[in-house]
N, C-alpha and C. Protein backbone atom coordinates (compact mmCIF):
# COMPACT_ATOMS: atom_id res chain seq x y z
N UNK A 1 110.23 91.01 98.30
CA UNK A 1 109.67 90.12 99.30
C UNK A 1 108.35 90.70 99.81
N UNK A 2 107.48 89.93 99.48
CA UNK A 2 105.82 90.33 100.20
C UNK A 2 105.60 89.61 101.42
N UNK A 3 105.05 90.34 102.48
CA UNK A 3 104.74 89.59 103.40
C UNK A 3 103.23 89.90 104.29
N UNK A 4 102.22 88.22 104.43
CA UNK A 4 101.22 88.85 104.82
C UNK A 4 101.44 88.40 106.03
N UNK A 5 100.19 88.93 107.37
CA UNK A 5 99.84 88.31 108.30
C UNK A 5 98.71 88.09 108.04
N UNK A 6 98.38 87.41 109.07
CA UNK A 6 97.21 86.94 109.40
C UNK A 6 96.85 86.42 110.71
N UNK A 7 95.47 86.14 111.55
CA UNK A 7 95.25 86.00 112.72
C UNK A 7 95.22 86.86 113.76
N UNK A 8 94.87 88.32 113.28
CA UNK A 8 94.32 89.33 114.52
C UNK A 8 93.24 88.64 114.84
N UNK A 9 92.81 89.60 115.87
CA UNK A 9 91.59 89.84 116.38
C UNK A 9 91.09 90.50 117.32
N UNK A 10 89.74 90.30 118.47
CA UNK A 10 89.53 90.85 119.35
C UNK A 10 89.52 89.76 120.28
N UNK A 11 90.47 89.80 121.15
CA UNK A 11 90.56 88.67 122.54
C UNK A 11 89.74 89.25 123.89
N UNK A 12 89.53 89.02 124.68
CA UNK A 12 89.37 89.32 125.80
C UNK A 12 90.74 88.78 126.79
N UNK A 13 91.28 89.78 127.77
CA UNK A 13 92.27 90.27 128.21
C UNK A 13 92.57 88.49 128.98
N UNK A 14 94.02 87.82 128.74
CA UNK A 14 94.18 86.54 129.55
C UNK A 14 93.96 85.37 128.36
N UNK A 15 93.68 85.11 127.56
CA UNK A 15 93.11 84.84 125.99
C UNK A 15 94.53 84.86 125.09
N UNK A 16 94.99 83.65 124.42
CA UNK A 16 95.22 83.71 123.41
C UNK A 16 95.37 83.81 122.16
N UNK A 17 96.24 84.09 120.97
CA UNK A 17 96.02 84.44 119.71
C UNK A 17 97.41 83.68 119.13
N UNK A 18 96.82 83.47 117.74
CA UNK A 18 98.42 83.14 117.08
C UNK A 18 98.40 83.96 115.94
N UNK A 19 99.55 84.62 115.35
CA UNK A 19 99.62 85.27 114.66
C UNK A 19 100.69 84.67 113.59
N UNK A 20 100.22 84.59 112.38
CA UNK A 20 100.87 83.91 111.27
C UNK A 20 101.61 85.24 110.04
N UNK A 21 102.60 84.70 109.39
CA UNK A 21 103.21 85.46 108.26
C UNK A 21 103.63 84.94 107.21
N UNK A 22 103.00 84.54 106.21
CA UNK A 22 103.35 84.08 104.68
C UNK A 22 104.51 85.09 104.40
N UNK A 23 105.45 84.62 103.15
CA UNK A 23 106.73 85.10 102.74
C UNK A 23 106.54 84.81 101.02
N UNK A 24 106.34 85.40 100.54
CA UNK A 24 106.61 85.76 99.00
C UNK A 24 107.67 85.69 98.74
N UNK A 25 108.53 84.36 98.74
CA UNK A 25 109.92 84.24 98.28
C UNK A 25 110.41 83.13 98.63
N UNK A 26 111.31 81.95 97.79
CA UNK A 26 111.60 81.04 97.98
C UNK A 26 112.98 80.99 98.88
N UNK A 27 114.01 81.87 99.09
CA UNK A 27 114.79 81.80 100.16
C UNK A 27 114.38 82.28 101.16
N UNK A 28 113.40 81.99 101.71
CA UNK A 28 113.18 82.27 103.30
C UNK A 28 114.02 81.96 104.59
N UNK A 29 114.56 81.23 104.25
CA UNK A 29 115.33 81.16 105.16
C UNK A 29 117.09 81.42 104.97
N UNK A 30 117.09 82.67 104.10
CA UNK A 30 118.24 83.28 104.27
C UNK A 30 117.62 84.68 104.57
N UNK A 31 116.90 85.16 105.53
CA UNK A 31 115.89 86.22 106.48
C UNK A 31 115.91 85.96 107.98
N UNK A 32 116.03 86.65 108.37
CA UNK A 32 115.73 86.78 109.69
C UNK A 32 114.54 87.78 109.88
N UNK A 33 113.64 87.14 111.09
CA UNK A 33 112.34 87.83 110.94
C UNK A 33 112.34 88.31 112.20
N UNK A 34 111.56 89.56 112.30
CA UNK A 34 111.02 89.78 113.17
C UNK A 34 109.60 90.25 113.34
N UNK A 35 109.20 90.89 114.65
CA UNK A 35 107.62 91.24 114.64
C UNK A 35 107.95 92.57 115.66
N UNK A 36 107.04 93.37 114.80
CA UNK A 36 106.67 94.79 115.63
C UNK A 36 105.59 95.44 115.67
N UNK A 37 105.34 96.19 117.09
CA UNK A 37 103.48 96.28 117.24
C UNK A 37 103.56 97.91 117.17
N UNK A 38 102.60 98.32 116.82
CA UNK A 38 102.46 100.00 116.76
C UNK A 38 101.03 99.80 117.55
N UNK A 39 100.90 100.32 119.22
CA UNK A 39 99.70 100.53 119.54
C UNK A 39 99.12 101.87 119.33
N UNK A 40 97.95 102.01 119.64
CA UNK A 40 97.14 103.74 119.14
C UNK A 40 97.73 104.48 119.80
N UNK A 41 98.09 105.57 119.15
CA UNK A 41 98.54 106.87 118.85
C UNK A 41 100.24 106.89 119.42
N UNK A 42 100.70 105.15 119.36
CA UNK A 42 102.38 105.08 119.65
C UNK A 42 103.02 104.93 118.87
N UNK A 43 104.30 104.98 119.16
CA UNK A 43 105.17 104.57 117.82
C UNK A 43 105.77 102.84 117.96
N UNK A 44 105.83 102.65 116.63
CA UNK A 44 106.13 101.08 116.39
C UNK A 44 107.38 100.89 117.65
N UNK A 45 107.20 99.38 118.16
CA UNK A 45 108.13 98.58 118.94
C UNK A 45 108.21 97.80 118.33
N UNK A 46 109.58 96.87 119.11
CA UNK A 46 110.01 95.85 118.51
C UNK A 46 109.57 94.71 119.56
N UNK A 47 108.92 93.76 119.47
CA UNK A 47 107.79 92.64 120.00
C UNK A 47 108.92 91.59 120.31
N UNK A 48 109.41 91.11 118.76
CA UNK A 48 110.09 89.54 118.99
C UNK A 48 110.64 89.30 117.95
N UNK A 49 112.04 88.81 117.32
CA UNK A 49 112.71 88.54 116.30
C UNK A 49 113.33 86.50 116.65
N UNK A 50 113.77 86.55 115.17
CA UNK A 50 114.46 84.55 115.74
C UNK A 50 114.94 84.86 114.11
N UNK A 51 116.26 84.39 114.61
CA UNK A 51 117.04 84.36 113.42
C UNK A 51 116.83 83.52 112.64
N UNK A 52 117.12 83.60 111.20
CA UNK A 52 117.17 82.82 110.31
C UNK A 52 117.08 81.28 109.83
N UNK A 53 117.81 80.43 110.85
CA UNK A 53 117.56 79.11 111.10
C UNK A 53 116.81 79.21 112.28
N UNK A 54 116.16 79.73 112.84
CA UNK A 54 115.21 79.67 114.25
C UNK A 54 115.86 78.98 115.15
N UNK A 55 116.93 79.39 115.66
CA UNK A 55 117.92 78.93 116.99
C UNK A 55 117.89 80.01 118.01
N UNK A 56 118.23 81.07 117.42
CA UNK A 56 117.67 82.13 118.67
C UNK A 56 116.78 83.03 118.08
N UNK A 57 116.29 83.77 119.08
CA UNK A 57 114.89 84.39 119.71
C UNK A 57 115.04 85.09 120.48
N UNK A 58 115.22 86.32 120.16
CA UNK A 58 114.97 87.56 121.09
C UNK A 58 113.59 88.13 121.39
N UNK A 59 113.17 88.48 122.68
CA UNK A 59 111.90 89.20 123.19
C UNK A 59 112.16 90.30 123.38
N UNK A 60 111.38 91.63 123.54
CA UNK A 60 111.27 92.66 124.52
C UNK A 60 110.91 92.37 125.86
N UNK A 61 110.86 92.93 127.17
CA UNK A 61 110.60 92.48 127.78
C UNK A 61 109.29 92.54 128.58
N UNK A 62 108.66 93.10 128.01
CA UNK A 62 106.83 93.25 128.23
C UNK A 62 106.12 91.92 127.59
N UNK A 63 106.82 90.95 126.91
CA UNK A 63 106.44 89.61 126.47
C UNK A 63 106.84 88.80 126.36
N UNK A 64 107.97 88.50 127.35
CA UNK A 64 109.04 87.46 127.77
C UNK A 64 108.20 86.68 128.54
N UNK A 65 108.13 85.41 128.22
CA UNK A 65 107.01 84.02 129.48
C UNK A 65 105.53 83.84 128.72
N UNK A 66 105.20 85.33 127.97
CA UNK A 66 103.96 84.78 127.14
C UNK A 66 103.94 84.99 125.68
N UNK A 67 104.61 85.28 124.87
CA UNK A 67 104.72 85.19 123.71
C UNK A 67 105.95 84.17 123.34
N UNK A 68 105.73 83.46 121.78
CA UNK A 68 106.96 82.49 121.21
C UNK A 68 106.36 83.37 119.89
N UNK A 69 107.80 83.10 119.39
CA UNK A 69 108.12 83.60 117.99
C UNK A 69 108.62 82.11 117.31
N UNK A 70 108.37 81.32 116.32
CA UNK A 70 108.75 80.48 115.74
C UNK A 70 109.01 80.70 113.94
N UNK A 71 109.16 79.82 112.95
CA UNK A 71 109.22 79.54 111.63
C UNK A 71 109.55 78.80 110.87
N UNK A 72 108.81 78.49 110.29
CA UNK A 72 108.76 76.65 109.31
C UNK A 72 109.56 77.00 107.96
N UNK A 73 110.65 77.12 107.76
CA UNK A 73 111.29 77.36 106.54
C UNK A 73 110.86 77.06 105.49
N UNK A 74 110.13 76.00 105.52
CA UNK A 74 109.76 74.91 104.57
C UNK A 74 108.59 75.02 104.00
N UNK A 75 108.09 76.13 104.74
CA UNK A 75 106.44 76.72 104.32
C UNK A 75 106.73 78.45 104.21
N UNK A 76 107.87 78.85 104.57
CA UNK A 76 108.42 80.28 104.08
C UNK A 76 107.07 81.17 104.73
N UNK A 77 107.01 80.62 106.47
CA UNK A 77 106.35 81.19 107.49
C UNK A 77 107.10 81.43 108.58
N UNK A 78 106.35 82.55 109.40
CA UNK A 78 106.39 82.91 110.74
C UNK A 78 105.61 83.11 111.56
N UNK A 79 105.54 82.84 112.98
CA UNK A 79 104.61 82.79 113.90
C UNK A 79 104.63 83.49 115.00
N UNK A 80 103.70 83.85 115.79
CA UNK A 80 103.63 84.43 117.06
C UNK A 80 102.74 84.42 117.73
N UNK A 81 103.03 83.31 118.55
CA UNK A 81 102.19 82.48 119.49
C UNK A 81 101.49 83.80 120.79
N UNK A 82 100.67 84.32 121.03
CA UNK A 82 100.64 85.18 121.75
C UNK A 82 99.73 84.83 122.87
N UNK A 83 100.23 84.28 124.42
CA UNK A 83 99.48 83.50 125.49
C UNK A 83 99.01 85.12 126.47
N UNK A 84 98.20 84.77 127.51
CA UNK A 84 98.11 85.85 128.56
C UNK A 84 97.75 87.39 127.96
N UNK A 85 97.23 87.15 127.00
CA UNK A 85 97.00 88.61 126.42
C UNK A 85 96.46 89.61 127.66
N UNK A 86 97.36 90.86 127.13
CA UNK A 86 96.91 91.93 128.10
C UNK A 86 96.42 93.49 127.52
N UNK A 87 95.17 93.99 128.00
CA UNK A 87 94.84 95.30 127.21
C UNK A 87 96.20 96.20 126.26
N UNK A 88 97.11 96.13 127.23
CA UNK A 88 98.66 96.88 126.70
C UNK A 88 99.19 96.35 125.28
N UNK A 89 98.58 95.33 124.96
CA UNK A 89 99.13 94.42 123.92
C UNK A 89 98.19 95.00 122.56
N UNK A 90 97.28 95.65 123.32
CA UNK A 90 96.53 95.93 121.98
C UNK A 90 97.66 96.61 121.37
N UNK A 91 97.20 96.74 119.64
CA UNK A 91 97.84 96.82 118.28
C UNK A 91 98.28 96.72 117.19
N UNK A 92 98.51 97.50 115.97
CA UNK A 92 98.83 97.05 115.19
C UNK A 92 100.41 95.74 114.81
N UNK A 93 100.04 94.36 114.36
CA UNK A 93 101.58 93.77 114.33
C UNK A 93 101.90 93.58 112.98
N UNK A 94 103.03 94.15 112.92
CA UNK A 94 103.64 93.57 111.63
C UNK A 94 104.92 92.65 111.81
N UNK A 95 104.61 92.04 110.39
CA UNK A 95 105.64 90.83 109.72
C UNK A 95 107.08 91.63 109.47
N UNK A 96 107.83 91.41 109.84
CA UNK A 96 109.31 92.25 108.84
C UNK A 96 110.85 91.19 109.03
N UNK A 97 111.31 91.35 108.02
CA UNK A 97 112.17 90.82 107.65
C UNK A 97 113.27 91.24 107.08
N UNK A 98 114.70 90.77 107.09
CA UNK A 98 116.20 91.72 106.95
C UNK A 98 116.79 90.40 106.56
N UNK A 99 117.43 90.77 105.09
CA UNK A 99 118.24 89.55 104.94
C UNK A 99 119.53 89.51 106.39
N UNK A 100 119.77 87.87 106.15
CA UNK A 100 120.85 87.49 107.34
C UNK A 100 122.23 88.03 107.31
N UNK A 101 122.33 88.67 108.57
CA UNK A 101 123.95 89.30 108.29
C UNK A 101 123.80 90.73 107.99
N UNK A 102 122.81 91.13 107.71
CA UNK A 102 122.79 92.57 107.29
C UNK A 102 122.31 93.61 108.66
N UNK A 103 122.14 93.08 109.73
CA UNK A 103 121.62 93.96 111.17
C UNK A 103 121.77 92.53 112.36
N UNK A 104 121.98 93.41 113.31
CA UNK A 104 122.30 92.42 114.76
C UNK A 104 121.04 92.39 114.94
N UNK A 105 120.79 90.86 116.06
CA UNK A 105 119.00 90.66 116.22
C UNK A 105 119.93 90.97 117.85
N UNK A 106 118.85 91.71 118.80
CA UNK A 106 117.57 91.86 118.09
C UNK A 106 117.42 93.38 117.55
N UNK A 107 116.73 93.93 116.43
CA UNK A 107 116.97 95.01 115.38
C UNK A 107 115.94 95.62 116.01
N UNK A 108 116.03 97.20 115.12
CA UNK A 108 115.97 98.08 115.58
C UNK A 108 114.86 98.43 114.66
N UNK A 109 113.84 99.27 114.21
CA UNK A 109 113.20 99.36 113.16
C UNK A 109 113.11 99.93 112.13
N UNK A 110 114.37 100.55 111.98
CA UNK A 110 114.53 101.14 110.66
C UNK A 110 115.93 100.34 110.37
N UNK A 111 116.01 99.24 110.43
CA UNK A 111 116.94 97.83 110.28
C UNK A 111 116.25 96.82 109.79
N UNK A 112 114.75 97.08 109.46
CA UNK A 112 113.77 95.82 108.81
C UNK A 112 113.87 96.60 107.68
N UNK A 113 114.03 95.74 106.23
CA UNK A 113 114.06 96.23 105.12
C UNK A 113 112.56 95.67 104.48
N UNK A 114 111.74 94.47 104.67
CA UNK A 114 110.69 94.26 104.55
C UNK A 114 109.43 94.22 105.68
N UNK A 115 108.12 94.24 105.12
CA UNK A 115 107.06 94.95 106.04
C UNK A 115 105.71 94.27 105.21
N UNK A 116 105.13 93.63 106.22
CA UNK A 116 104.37 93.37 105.80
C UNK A 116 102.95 94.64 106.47
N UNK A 117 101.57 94.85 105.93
CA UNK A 117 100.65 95.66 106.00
C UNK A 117 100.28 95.31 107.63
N UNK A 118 100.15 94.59 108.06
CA UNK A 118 99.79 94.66 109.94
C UNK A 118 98.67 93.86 109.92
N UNK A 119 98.02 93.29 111.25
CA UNK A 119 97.25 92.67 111.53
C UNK A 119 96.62 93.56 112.85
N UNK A 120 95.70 93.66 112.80
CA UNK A 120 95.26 94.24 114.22
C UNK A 120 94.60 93.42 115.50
N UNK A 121 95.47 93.46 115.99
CA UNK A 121 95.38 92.72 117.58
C UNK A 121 94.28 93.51 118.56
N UNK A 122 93.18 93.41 119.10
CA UNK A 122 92.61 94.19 119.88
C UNK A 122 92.14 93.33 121.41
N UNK A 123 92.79 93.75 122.80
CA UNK A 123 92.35 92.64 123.62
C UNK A 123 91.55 93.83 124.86
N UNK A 124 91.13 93.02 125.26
CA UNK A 124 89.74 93.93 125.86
C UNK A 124 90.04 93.26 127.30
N UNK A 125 89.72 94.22 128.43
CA UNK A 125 89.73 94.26 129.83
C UNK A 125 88.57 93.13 130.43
């Protein structure tokens, strides 16, 4: 399973972004996805996951009220709507994905078996 993102950038702080993830694979939706940010010089977190049929949706809670996590099965995508951007948010995000049934959401990060290369998010004060 390959997975890209797409849709970093540089926001200014309060500014939205959407962040997209193509899926190299026709069962996409036997995956559950999630998203995790590695800011400079931290170690990767876990952002936002939504299971497999996109019924639930787990947040962390530093982006509960301004981020949505969504996914179009049918286009073997994922999204992450990212509202209120805040300097703290700067970072690297990645795409990752765990077939269904194989880890409780919301997962942990060495519980994502796929990874996509990151997008870099940068939001400015």
């Amino acid at each position: 399973v390959q997975l890209v993102e797409s849709g970093g950038g540089w926001v200014q702080a309060g500014n939205s972004l959407r962040l997209s993830c193509v899926a190299s694979v026709l069962t996409w939706r036997r995956y559950e996805v999630a998203w995790f940010r590695q800011p400079p010089g931290k170690e990767r977190e876990f952002v936002a996951a939504i299971n497999w049929n996109g019924v639930n949706t787990y947040y962390t809670d530093s982006v509960k009220g301004r981020f949505t996590i969504s996914r179009d099965n049918a286009k073997n995508a994922a999204f992450l709507q990212m509202n209120s951007l805040k300097p703290d948010d700067t970072a690297v995000y990645y795409c990752t994905a765990v077939l269904h049934g194989s880890t409780i959401l919301p997962p942990s990060v060495d519980r994502m078996d796929y990874w996509g290369k990151g997008t870099l998010v940068t939001v400015s004060a």
